[in-house]
Protein backbone atom coordinates (compact mmCIF):
# COMPACT_ATOMS: atom_id res chain seq x y z
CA UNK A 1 -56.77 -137.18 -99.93
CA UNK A 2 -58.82 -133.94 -99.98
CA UNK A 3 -61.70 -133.38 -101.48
CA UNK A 4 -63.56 -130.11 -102.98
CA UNK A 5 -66.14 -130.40 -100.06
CA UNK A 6 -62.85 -130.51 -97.46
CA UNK A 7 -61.22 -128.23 -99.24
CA UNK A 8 -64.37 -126.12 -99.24
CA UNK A 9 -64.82 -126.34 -95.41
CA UNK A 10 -60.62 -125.97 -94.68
CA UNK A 11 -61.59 -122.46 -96.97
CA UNK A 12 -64.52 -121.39 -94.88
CA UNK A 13 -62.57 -122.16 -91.57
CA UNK A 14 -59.67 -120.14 -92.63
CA UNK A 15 -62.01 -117.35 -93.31
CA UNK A 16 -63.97 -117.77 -89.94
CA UNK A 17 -59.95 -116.88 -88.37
CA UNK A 18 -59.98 -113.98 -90.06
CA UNK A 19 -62.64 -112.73 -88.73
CA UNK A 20 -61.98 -113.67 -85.48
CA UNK A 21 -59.03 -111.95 -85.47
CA UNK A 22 -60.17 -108.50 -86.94
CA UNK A 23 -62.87 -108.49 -84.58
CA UNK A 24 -60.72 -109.27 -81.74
CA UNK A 25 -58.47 -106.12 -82.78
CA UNK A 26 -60.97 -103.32 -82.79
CA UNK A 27 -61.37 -101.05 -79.95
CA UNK A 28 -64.39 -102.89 -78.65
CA UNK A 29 -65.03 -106.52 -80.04
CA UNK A 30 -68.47 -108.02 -79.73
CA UNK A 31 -68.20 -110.74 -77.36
CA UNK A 32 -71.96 -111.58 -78.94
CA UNK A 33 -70.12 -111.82 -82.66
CA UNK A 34 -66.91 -113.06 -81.26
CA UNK A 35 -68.97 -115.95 -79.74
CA UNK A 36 -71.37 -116.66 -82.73
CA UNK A 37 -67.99 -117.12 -85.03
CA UNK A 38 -66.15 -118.83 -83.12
CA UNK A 39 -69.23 -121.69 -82.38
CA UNK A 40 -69.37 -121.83 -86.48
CA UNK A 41 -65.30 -122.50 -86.53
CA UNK A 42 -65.66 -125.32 -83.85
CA UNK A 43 -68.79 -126.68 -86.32
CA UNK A 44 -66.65 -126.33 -89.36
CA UNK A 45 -63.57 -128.07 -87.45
CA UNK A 46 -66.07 -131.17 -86.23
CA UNK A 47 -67.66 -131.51 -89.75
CA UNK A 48 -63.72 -131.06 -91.41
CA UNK A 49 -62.99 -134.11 -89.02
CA UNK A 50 -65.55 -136.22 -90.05
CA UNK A 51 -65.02 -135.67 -93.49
């Protein structure tokens, strides 16, 4: 069963893709950004697991 705090997270994950993905398709990503976002995702995933 989900919850509005799961759902919440699953949301912000989703969204953390995103912008993985656009930043990974310009011209030059920032590995700095690239690296920051994907550190939150693997957070969001961890605290989606314990949930």
């Amino acid at each position: 069963m989900h919850t509005a705090h799961q759902t919440a997270l699953q949301a912000k994950h989703a969204g953390l893709d995103r912008r993985i993905a656009e930043e990974e398709h310009r011209p030059l990503p920032d590995q700095v950004v690239l690296h920051d976002l994907k550190k939150q995702k693997l957070k969001l995933k961890e605290e989606i697991g314990t949930a």
